[in-house]
Protein backbone atom coordinates (compact mmCIF):
# COMPACT_ATOMS: atom_id res chain seq x y z
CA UNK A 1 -25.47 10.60 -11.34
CA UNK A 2 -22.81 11.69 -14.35
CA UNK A 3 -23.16 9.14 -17.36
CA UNK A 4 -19.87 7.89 -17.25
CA UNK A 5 -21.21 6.49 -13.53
CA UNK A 6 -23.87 4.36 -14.73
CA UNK A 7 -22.81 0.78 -15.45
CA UNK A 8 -26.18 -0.40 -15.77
CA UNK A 9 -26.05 -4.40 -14.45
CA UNK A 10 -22.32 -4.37 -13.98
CA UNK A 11 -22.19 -1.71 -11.35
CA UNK A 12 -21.48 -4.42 -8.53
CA UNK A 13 -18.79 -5.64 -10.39
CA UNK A 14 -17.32 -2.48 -11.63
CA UNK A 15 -17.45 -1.16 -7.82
CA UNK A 16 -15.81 -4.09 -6.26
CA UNK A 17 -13.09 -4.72 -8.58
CA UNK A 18 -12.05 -0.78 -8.10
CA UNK A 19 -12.47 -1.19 -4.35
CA UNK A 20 -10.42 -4.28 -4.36
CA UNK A 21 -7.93 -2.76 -6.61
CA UNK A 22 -7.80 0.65 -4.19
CA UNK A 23 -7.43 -1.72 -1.18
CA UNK A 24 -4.78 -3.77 -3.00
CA UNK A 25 -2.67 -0.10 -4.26
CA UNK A 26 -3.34 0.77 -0.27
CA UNK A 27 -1.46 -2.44 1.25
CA UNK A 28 1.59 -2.26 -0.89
CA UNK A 29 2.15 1.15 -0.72
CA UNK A 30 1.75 0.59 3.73
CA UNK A 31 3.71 -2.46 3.65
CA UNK A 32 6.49 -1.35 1.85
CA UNK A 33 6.73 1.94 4.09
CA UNK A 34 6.66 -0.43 7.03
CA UNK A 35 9.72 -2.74 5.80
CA UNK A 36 11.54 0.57 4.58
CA UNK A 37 11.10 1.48 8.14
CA UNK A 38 12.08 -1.51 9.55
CA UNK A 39 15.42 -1.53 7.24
CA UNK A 40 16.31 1.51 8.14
CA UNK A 41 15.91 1.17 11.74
CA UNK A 42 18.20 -2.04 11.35
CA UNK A 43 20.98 -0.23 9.22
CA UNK A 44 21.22 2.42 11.79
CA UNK A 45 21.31 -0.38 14.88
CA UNK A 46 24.21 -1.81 12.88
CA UNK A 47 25.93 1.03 12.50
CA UNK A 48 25.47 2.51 15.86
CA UNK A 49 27.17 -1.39 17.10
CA UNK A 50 30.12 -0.72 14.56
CA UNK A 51 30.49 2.57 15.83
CA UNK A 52 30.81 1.43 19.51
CA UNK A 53 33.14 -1.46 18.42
């Protein structure tokens, strides 16, 4: 294993806070895709009704 890899004691906690930080960076980056989505898919619904009005 490459030095800079080797935490010694502190690889649990080195590992889990960059897993929990990956996991974190993951869910915003879905959940804002999924309400972008969602807006968009709104705005067009209301514009489709004012175009039909």
């Amino acid at each position: 294993m490459p030095e800079f890899l080797e935490f010694g004691k502190h690889t649990t906690y080195v590992v889990s806070s960059f897993s929990l930080t990956m996991m974190v960076l993951v869910i915003n980056v879905v959940t804002a895709r999924l309400r972008l989505a969602a807006r968009i898919k709104r705005t067009r619904q209301r514009l489709a009704l004012e175009e039909n009005s």
